[in-house]
N, C-alpha and C. Protein backbone atom coordinates (compact mmCIF):
# COMPACT_ATOMS: atom_id res chain seq x y z
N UNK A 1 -37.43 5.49 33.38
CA UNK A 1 -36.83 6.34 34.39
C UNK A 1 -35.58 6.98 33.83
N UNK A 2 -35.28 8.43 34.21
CA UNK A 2 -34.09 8.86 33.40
C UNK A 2 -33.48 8.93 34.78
N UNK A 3 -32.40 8.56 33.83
CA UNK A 3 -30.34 8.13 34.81
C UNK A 3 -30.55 6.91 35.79
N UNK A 4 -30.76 6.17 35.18
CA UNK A 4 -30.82 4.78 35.83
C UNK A 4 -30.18 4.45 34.62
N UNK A 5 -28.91 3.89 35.04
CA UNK A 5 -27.96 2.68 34.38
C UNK A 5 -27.92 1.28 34.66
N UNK A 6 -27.74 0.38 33.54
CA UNK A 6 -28.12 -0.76 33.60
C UNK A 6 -27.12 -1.12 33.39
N UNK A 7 -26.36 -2.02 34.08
CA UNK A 7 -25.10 -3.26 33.65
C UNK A 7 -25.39 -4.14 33.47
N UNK A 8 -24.65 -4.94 32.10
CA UNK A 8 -25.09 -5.93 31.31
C UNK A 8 -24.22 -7.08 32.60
N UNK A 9 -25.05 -7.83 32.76
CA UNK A 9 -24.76 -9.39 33.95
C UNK A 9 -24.17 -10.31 32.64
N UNK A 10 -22.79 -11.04 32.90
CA UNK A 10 -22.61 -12.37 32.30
C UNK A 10 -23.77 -13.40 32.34
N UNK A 11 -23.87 -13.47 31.40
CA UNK A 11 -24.82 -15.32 31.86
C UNK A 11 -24.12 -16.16 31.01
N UNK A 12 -24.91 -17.23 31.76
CA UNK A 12 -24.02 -18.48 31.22
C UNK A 12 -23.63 -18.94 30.41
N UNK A 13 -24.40 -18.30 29.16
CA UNK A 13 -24.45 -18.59 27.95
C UNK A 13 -23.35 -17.91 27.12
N UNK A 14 -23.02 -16.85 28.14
CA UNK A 14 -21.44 -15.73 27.55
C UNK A 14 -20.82 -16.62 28.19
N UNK A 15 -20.58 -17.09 29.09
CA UNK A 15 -19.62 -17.77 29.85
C UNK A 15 -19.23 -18.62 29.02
N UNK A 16 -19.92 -19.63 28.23
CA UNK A 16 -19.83 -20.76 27.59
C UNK A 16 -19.17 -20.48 25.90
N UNK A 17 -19.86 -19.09 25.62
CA UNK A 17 -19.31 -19.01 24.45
C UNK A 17 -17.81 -17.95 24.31
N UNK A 18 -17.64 -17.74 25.64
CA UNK A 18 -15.84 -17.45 25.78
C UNK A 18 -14.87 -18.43 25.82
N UNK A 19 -15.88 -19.88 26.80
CA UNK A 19 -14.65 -20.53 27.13
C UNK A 19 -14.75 -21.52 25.84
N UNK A 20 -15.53 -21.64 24.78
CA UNK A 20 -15.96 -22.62 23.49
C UNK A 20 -14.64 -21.55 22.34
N UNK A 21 -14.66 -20.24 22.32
CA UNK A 21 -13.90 -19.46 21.63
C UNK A 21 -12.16 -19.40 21.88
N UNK A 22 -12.27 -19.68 23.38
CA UNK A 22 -10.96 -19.37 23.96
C UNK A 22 -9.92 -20.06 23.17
N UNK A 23 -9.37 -20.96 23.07
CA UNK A 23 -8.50 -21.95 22.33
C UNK A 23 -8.16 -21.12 20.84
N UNK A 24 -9.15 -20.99 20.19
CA UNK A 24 -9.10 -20.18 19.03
C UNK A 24 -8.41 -18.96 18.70
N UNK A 25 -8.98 -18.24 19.92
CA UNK A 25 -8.23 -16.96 19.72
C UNK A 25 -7.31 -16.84 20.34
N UNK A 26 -6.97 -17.67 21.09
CA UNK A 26 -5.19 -17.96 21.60
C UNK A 26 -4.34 -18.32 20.78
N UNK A 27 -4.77 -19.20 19.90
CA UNK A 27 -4.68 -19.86 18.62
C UNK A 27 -3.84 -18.47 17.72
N UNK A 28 -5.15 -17.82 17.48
CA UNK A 28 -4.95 -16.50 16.39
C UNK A 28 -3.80 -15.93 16.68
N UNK A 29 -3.96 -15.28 18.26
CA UNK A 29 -2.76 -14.10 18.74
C UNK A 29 -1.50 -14.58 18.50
N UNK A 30 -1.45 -16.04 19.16
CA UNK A 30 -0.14 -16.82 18.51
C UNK A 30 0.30 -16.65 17.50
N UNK A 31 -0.76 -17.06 16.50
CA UNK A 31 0.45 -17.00 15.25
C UNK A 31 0.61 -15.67 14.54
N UNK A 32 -0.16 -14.56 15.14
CA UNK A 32 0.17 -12.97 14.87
C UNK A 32 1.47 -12.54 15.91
N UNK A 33 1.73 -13.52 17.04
CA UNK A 33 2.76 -12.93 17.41
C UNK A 33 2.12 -11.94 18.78
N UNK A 34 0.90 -11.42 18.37
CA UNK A 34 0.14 -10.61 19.66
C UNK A 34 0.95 -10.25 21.25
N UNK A 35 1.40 -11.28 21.95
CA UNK A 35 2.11 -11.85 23.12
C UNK A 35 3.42 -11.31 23.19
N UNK A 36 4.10 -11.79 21.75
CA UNK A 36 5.80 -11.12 21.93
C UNK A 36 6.01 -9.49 21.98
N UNK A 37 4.85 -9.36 20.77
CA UNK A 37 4.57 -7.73 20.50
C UNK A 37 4.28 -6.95 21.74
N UNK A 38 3.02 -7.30 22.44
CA UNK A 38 2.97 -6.90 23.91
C UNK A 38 3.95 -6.55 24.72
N UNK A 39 4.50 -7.81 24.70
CA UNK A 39 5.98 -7.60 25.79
C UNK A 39 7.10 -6.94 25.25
N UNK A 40 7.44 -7.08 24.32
CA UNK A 40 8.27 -5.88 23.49
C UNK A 40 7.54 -4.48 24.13
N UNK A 41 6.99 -4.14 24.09
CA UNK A 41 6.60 -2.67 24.47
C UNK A 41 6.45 -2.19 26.26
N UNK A 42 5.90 -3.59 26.67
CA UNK A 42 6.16 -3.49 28.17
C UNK A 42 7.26 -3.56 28.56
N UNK A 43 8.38 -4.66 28.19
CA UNK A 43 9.39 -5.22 28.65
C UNK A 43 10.07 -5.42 27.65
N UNK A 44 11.37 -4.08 26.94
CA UNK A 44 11.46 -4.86 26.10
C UNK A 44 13.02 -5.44 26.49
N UNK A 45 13.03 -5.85 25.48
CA UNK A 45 14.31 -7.46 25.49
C UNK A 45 15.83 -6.81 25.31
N UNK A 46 16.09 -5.56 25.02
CA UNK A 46 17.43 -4.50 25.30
C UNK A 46 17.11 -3.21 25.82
N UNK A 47 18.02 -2.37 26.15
CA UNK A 47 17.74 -0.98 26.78
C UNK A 47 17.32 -0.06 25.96
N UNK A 48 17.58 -0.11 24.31
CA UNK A 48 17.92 0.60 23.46
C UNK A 48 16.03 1.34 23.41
N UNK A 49 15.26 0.74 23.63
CA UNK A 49 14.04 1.58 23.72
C UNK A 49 13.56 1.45 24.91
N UNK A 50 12.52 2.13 25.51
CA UNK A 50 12.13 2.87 26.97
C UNK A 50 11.11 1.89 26.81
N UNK A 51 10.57 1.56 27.93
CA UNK A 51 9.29 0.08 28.06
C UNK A 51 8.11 1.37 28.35
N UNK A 52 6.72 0.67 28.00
CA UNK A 52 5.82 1.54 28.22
C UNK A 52 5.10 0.86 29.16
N UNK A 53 4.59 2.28 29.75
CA UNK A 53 3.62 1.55 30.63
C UNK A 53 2.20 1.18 30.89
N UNK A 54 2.05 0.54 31.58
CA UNK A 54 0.34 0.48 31.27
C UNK A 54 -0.43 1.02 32.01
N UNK A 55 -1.49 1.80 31.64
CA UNK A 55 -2.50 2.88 31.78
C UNK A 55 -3.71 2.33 32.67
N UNK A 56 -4.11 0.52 32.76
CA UNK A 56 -5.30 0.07 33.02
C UNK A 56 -6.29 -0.33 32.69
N UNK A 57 -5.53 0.14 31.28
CA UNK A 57 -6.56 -0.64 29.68
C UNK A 57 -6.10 -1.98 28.93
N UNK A 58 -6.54 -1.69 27.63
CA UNK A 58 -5.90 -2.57 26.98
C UNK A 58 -5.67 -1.59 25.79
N UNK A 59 -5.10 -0.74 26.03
CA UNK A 59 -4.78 0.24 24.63
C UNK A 59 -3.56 0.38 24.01
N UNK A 60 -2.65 -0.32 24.64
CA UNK A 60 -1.78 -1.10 23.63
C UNK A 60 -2.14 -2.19 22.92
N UNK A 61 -3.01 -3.16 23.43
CA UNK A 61 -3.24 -4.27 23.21
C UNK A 61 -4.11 -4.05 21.67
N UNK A 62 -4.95 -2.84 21.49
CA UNK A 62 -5.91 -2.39 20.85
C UNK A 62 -5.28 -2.25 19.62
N UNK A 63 -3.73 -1.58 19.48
CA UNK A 63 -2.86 -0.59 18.80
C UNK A 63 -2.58 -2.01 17.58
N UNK A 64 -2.00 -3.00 18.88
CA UNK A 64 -1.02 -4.31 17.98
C UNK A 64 -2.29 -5.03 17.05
N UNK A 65 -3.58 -5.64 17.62
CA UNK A 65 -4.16 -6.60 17.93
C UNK A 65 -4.71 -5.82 16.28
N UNK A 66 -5.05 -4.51 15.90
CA UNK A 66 -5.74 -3.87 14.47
C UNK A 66 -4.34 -4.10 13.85
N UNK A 67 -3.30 -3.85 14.38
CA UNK A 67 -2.63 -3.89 13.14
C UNK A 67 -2.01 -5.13 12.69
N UNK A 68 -2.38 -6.08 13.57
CA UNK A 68 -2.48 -7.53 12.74
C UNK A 68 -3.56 -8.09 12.60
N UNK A 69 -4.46 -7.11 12.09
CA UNK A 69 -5.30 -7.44 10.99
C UNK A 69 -6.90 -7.68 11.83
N UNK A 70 -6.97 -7.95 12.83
CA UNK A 70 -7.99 -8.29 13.96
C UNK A 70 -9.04 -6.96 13.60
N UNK A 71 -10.30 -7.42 13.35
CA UNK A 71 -11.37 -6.27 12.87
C UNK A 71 -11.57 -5.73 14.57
N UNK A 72 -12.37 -4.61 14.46
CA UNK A 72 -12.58 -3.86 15.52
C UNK A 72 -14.24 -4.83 16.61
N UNK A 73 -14.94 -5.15 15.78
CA UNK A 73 -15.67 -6.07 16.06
C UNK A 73 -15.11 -7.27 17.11
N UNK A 74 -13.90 -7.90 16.74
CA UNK A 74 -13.28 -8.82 17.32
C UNK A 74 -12.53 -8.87 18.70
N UNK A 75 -12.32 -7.17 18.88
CA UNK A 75 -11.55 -6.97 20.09
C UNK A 75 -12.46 -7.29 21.26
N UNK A 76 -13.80 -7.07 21.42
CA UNK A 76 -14.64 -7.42 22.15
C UNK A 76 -14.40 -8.42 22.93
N UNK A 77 -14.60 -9.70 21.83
CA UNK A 77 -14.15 -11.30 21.96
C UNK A 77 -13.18 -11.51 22.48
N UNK A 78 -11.97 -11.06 21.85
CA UNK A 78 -10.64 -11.19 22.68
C UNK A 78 -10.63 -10.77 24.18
N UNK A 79 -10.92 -9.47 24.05
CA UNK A 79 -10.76 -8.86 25.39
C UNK A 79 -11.56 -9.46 26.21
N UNK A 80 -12.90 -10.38 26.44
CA UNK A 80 -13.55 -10.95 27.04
C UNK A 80 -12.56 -12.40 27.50
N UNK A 81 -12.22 -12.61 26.56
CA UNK A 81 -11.60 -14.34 26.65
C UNK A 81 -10.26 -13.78 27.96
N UNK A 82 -9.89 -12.67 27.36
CA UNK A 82 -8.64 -12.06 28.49
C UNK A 82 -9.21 -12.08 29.71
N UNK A 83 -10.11 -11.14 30.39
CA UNK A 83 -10.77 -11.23 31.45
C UNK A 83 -11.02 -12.64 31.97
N UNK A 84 -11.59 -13.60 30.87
CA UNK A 84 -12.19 -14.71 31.84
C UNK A 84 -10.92 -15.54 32.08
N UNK A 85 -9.43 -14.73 31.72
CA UNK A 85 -8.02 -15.34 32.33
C UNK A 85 -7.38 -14.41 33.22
N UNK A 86 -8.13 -13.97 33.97
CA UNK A 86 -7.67 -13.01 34.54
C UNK A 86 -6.78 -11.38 34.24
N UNK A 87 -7.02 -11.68 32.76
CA UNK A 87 -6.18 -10.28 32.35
C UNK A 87 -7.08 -9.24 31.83
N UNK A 88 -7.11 -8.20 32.43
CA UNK A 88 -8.18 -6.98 32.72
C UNK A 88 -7.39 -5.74 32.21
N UNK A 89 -6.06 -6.24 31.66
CA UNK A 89 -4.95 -4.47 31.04
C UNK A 89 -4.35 -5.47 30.37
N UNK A 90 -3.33 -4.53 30.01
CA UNK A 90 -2.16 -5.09 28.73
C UNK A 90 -1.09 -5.54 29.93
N UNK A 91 -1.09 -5.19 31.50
CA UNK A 91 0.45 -6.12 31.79
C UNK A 91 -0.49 -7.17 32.53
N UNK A 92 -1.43 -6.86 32.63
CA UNK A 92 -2.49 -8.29 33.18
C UNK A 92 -2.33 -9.28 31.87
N UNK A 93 -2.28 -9.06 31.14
CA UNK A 93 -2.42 -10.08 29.96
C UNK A 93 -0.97 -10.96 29.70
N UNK A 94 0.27 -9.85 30.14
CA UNK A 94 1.55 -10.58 30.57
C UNK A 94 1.63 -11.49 31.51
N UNK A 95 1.20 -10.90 32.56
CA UNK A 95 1.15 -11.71 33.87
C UNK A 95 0.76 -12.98 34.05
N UNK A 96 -0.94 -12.78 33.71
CA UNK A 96 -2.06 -14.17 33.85
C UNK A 96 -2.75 -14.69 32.74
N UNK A 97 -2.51 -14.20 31.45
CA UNK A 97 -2.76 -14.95 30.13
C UNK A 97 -2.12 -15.74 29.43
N UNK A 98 -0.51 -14.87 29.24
CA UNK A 98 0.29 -15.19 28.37
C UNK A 98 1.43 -15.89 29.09
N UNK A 99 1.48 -17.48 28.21
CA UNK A 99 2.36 -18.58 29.39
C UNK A 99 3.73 -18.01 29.52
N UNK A 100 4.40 -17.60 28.91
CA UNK A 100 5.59 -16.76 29.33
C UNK A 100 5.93 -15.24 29.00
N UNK A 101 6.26 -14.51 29.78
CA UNK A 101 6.58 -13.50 29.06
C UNK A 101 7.91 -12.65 30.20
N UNK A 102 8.80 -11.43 29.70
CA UNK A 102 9.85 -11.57 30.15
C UNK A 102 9.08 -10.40 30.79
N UNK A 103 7.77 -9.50 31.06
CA UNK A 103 7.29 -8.94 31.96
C UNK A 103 7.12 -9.99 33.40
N UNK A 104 6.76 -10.64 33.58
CA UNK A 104 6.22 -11.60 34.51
C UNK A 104 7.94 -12.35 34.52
N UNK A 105 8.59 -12.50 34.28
CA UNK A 105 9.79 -13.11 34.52
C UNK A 105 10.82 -11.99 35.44
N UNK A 106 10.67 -11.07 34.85
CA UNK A 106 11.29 -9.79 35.14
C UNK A 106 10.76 -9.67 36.61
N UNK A 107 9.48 -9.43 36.86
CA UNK A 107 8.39 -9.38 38.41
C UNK A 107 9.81 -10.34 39.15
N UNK A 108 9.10 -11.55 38.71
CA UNK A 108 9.86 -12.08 39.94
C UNK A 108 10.77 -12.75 40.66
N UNK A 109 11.85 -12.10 39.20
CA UNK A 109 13.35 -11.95 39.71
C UNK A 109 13.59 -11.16 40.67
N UNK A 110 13.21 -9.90 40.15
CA UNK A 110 13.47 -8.93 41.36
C UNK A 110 12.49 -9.19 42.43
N UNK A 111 11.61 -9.43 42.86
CA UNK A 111 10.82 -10.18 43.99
C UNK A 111 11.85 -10.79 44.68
N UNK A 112 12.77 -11.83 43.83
CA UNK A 112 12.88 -12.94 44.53
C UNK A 112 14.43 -12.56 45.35
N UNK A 113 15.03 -11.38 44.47
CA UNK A 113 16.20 -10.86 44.91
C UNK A 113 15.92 -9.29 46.02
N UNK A 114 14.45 -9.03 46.71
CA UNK A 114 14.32 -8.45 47.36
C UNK A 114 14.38 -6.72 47.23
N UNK A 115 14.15 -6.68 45.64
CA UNK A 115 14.25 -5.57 44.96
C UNK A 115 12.28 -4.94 44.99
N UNK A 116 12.91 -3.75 44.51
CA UNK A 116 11.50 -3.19 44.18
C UNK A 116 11.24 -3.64 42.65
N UNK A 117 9.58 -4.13 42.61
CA UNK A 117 9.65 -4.54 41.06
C UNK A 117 9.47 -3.32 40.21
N UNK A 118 9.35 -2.01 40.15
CA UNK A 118 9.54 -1.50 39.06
C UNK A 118 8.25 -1.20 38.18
N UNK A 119 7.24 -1.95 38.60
CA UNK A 119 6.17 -2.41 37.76
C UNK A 119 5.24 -1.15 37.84
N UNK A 120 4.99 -0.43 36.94
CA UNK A 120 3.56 0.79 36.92
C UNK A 120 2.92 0.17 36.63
N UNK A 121 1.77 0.74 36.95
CA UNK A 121 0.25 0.15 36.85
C UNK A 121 -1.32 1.10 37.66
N UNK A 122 -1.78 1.44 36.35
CA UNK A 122 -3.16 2.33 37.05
C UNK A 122 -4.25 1.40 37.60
N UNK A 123 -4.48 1.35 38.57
CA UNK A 123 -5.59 0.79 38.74
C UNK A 123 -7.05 0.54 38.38
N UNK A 124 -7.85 0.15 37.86
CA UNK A 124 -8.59 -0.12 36.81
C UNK A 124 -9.76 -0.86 37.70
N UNK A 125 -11.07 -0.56 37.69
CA UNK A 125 -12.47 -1.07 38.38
C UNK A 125 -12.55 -2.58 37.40
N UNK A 126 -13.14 -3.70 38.29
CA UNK A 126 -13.03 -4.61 37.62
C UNK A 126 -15.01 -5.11 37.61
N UNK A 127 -14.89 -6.23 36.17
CA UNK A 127 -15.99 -6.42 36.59
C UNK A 127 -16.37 -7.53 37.41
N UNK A 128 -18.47 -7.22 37.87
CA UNK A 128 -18.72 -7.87 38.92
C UNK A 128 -19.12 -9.04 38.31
């Protein structure tokens, strides 16, 4: 049939070999630093450069993750292991991946002091 699209369904067997990978490539980003680099660009740590924002992708994430060395093949993996932590963009990956970061610290100071957080963000279709 032409224009019938097919979406690829998780099965269990992806399920299993994200959460068997996960540790690893948390592992990796760590010791590339992946996490600090991120937040440096979202949030960074003086005024002296402008924070960027995120689009709804992971295309910062894409920028850092090749240039420490991560083949293009691999982003797949990563970016899957992100999702199955709830991080679906590059400030999702601040937020609900990465155990600290001064994006997500930043949130909810000003939250907590009744401020506007400041936070851009495109909204992005998630998967089913």
């Amino acid at each position: 049939m032409l224009g019938v699209i097919f979406t690829r369904m998780e099965s269990a067997s992806d399920g299993d070999l994200i959460s068997s990978i996960a540790p690893d490539v948390m592992k990796s980003l760590g010791r590339c630093g992946y996490f600090e680099k991120l937040d440096g660009l979202l949030s960074p740590d003086d005024n002296s450069s402008a924070s960027q924002g995120c689009d709804g992708t992971y295309k910062l994430s894409e920028s850092i993750l090749l240039v420490c060395g991560f083949e293009r093949d691999d982003l797949e993996d990563i970016f899957a292991v992100f999702q199955s932590k709830g991080g679906f963009c590059d400030c999702e990956v601040l937020y609900n991946v990465a155990e600290t970061s001064r994006l997500k610290s930043r949130y909810w100071r000003s939250r907590a002091a009744g401020q506007s957080t400041g936070t851009s963000h495109i909204s992005h279709p998630r998967p089913h």
